[in-house]
Protein backbone atom coordinates (compact mmCIF):
# COMPACT_ATOMS: atom_id res chain seq x y z
CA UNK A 1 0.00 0.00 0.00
CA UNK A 2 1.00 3.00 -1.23
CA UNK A 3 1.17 5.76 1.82
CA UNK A 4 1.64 9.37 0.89
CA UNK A 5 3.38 11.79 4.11
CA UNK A 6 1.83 15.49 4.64
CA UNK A 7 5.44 16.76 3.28
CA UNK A 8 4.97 15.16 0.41
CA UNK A 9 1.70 16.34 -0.45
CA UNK A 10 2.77 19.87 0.36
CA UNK A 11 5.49 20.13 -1.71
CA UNK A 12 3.08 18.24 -4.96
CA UNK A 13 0.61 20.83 -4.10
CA UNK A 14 3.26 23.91 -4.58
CA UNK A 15 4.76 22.64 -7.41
CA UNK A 16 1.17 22.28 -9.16
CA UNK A 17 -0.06 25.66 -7.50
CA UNK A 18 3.23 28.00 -7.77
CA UNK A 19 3.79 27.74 -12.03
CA UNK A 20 -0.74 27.89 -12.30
CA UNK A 21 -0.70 31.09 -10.09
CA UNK A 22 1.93 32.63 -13.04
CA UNK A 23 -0.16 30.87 -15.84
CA UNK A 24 -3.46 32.16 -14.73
CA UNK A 25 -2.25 35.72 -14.44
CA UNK A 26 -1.42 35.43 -17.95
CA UNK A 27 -4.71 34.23 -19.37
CA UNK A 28 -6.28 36.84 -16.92
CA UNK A 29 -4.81 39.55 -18.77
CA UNK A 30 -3.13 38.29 -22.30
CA UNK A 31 -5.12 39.30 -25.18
CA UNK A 32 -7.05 36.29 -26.81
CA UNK A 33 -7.28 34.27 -23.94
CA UNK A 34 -8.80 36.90 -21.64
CA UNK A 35 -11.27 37.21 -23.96
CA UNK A 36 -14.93 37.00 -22.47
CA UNK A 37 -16.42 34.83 -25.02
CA UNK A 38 -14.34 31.51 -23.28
CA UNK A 39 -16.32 30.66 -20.19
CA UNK A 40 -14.53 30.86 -17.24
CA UNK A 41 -14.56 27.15 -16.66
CA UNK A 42 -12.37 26.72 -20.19
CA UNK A 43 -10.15 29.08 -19.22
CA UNK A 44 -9.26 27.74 -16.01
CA UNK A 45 -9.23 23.87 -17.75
CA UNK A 46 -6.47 25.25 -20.42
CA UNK A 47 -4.70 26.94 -17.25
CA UNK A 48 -4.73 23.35 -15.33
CA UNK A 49 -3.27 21.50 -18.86
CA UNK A 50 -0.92 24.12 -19.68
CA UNK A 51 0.36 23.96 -16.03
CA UNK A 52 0.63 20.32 -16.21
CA UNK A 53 2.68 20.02 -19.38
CA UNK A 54 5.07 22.87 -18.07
CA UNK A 55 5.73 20.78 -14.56
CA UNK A 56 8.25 18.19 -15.96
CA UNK A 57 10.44 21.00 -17.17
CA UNK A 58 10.14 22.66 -13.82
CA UNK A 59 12.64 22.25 -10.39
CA UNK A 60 11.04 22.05 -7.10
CA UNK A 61 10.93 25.53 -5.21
CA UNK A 62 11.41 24.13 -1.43
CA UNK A 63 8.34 25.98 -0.94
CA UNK A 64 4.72 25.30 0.81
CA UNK A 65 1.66 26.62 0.25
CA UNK A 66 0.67 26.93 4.08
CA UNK A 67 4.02 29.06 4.82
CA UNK A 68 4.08 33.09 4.48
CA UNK A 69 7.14 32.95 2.11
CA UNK A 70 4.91 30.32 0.44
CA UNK A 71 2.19 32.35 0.09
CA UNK A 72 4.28 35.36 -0.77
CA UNK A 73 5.45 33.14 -3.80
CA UNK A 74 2.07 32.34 -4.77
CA UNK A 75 1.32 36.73 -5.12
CA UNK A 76 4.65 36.87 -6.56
CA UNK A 77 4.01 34.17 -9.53
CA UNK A 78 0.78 36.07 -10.09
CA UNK A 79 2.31 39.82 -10.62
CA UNK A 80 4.67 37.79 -13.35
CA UNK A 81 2.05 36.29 -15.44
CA UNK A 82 0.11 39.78 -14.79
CA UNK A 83 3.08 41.24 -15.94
CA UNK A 84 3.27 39.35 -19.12
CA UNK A 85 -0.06 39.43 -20.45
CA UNK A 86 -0.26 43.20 -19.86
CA UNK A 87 2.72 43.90 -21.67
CA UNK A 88 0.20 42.57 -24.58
CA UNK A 89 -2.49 44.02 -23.75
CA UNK A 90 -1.34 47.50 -24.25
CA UNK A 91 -0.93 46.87 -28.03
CA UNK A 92 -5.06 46.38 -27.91
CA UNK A 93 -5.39 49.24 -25.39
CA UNK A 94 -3.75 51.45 -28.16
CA UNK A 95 -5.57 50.03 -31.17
CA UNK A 96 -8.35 51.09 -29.19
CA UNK A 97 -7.61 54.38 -29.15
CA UNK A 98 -6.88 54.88 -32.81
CA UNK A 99 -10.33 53.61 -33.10
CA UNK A 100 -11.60 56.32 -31.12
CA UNK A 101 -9.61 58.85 -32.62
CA UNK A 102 -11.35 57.45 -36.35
CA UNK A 103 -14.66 57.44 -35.30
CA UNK A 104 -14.30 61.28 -33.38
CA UNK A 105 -13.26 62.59 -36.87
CA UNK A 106 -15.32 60.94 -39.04
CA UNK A 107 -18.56 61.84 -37.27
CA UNK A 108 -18.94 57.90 -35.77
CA UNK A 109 -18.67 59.16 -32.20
CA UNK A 110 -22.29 58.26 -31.24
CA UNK A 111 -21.81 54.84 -33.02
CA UNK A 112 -21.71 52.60 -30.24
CA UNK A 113 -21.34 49.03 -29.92
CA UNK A 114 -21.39 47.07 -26.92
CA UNK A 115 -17.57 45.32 -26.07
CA UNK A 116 -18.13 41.88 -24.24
CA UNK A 117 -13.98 41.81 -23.80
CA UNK A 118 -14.04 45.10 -21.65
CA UNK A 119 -17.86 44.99 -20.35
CA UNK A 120 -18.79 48.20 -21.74
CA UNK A 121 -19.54 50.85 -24.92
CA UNK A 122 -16.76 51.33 -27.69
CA UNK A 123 -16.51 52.96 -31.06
CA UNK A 124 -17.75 50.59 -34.14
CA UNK A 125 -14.47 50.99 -35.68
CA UNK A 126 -12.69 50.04 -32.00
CA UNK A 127 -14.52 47.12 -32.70
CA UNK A 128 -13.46 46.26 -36.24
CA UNK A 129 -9.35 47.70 -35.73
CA UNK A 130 -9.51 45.47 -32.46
CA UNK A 131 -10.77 42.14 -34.51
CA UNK A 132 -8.25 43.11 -37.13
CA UNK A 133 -5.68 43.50 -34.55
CA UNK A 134 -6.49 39.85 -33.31
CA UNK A 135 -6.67 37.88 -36.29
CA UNK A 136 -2.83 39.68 -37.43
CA UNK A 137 -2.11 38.41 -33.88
CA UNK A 138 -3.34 34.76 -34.50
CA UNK A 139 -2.08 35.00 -38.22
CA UNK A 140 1.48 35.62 -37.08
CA UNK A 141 0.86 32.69 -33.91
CA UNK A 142 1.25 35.77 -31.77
CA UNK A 143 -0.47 33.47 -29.24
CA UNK A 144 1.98 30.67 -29.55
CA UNK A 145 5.18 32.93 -29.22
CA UNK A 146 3.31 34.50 -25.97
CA UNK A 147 3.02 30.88 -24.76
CA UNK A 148 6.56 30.10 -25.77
CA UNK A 149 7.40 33.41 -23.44
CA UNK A 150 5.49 31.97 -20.24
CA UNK A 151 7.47 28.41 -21.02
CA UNK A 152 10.99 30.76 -20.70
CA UNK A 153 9.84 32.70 -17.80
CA UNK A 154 10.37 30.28 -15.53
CA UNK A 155 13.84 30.23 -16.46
CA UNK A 156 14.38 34.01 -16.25
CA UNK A 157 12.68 33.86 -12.73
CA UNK A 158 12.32 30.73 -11.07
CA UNK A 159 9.51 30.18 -8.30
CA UNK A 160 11.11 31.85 -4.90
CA UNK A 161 13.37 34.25 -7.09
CA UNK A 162 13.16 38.06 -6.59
CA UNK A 163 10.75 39.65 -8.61
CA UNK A 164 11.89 41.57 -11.61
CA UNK A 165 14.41 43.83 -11.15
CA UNK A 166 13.56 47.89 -11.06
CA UNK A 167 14.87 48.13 -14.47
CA UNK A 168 12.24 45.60 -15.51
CA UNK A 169 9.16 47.60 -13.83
CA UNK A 170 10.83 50.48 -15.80
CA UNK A 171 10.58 48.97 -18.81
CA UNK A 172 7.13 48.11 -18.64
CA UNK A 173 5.68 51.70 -17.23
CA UNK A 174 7.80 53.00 -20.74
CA UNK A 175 5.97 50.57 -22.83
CA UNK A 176 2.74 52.57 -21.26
CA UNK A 177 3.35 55.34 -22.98
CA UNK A 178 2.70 53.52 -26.25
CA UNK A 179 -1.04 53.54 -25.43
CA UNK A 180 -0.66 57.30 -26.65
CA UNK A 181 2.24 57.22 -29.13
CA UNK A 182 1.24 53.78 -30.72
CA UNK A 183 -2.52 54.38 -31.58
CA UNK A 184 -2.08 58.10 -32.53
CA UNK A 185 0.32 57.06 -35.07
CA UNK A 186 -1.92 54.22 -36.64
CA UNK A 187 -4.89 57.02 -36.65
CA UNK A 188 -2.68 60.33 -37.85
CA UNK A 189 -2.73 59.14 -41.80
CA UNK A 190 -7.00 59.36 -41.39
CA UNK A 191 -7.05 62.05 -39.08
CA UNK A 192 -5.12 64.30 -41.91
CA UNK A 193 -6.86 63.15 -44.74
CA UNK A 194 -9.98 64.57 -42.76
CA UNK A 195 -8.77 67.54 -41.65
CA UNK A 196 -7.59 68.06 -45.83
CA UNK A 197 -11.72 67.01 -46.07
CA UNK A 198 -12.80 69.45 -43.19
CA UNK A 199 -10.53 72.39 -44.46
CA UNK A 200 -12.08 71.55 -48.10
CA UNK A 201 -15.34 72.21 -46.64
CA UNK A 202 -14.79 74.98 -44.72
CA UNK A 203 -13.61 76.94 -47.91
CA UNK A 204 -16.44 75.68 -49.96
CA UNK A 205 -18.84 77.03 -46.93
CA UNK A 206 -17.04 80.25 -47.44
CA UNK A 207 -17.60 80.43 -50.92
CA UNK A 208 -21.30 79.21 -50.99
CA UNK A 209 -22.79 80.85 -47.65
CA UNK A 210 -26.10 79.47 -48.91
CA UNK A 211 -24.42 76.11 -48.83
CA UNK A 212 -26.09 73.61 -46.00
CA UNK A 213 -22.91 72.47 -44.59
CA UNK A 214 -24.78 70.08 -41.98
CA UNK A 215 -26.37 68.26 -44.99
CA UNK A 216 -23.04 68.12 -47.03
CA UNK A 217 -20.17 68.14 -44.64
CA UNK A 218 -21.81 64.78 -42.52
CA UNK A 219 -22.24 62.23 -45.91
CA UNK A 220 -18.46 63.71 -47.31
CA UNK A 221 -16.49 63.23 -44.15
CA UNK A 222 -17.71 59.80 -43.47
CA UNK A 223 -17.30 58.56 -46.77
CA UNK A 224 -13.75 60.00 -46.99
CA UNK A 225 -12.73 58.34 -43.83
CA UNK A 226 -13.84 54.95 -44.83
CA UNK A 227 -12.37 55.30 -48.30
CA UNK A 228 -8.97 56.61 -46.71
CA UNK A 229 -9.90 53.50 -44.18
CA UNK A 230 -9.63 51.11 -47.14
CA UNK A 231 -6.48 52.37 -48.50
CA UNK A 232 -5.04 52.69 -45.42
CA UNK A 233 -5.72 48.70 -44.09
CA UNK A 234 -2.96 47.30 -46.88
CA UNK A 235 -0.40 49.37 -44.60
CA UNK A 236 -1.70 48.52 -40.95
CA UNK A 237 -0.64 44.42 -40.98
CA UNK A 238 2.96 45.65 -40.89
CA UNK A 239 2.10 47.73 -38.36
CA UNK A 240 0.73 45.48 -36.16
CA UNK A 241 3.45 43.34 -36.76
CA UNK A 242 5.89 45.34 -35.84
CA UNK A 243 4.20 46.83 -32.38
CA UNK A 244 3.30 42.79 -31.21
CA UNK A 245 7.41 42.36 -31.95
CA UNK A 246 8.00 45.21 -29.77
CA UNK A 247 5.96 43.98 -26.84
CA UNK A 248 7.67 40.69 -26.77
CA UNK A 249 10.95 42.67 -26.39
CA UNK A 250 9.17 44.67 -23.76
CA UNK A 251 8.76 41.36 -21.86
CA UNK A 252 12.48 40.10 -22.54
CA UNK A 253 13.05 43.38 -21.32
CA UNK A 254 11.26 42.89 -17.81
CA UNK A 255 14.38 39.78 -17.24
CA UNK A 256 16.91 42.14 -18.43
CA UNK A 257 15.89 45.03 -16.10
């Protein structure tokens, strides 16, 4: 008969709990697998299987559960997947608000639609430069290289190591600032083309008083912005590429410090 010791079971316990507690920060906040429309019982299932095929590759911390460094370790495995997935997440954030720069100038600010990924009201074309966004990101296995990323992290910082260094937590409030810098750049090439369409039909108001420029200036912008929309989508893969690239650095970045 097979008899099992409370030390033993302890230390099975961490090992399975320590490397989940990373891997469900990461689906908690990734983009793609924090998505809304997987039940929360999925997302916890692919958690439990991704956990398990990570443990062979995985030393024993020394650690238990029911200790305070333990459960120190657990918040600290936690912050790192957080870490991870948000480091993603801002590429999305700032997608986002290129959207809502679009829709501003081209009249669509009323255009709501609901968002089940952030529980509330965003721009229609939010909506449609977000689903863009993630099918580039599943097109170039964004979500695979992510994975690969978690797989490393455990190298970079082992369960019971310090936490990333300052440098690291640097890094990543930088990579904020690409909210702003990141999704005004993807909007400026519509946002000129409609202030070209805007300054067009200010100087035709001024040459034609008698001109109803609510009637005119409404049907004109919008169409220009979707036509500049359509020329512009040839040029925003790349794009997209390139910013995803960037926030995987951002995380190799977070070792580095």
């Amino acid at each position: 008969m097979i008899s099992l010791s409370t030390a033993q079971l302890d230390l099975w316990m961490a090992g399975f709990l320590f490397p989940l507690a990373r891997v469900l920060g990461l689906i908690a906040t990734a983009p793609v697998f924090s998505n809304r429309a997987f039940p929360a019982r999925v997302r916890l299932g692919l958690a439990a299987m991704m956990t398990l095929a990570l443990l062979p590759t995985l030393e024993p911390s020394g650690l238990t559960v029911g200790s305070w460094p333990g459960l120190l370790a657990l918040i600290q495995q936690m912050l790192i997947g957080i870490a991870l997935g948000f480091a993603m997440r801002i590429i999305f954030t700032a997608i986002d608000l290129a959207g809502e720069l679009i829709g501003l100038q081209m009249g669509l600010g009323f255009a709501m639609f609901y968002d089940p990924d952030n529980a509330a009201q965003s721009p229609v074309i939010s909506e449609f430069l977000g689903l863009l966004a993630t099918l580039v990101f599943l097109a170039i296995n964004g979500h695979l290289m992510l994975l690969a990323v978690l797989g490393n992290s455990f190298e970079w910082w082992p369960v019971g190591a310090d936490l990333f260094p300052a440098g690291g937590w640097l890094a990543l409030a930088r990579w904020g600032s690409t909210v702003f810098s990141a999704g005004l750049m993807i909007a400026l090439p519509l946002i000129a083309a409609l202030l070209v369409v805007n300054i067009a039909l200010a100087v035709l108001t001024r040459a034609a008083p008698s001109l109803n420029l609510f009637a005119i200036g409404f049907p004109v912008t919008l169409i220009a912005g979707f036509v500049m929309l359509l020329l512009s989508l040839p040029f925003l893969a790349p794009s997209l590429q390139r910013l995803f690239d960037y926030g995987l650095q951002t995380v190799a970045q977070l070792a580095i410090g």
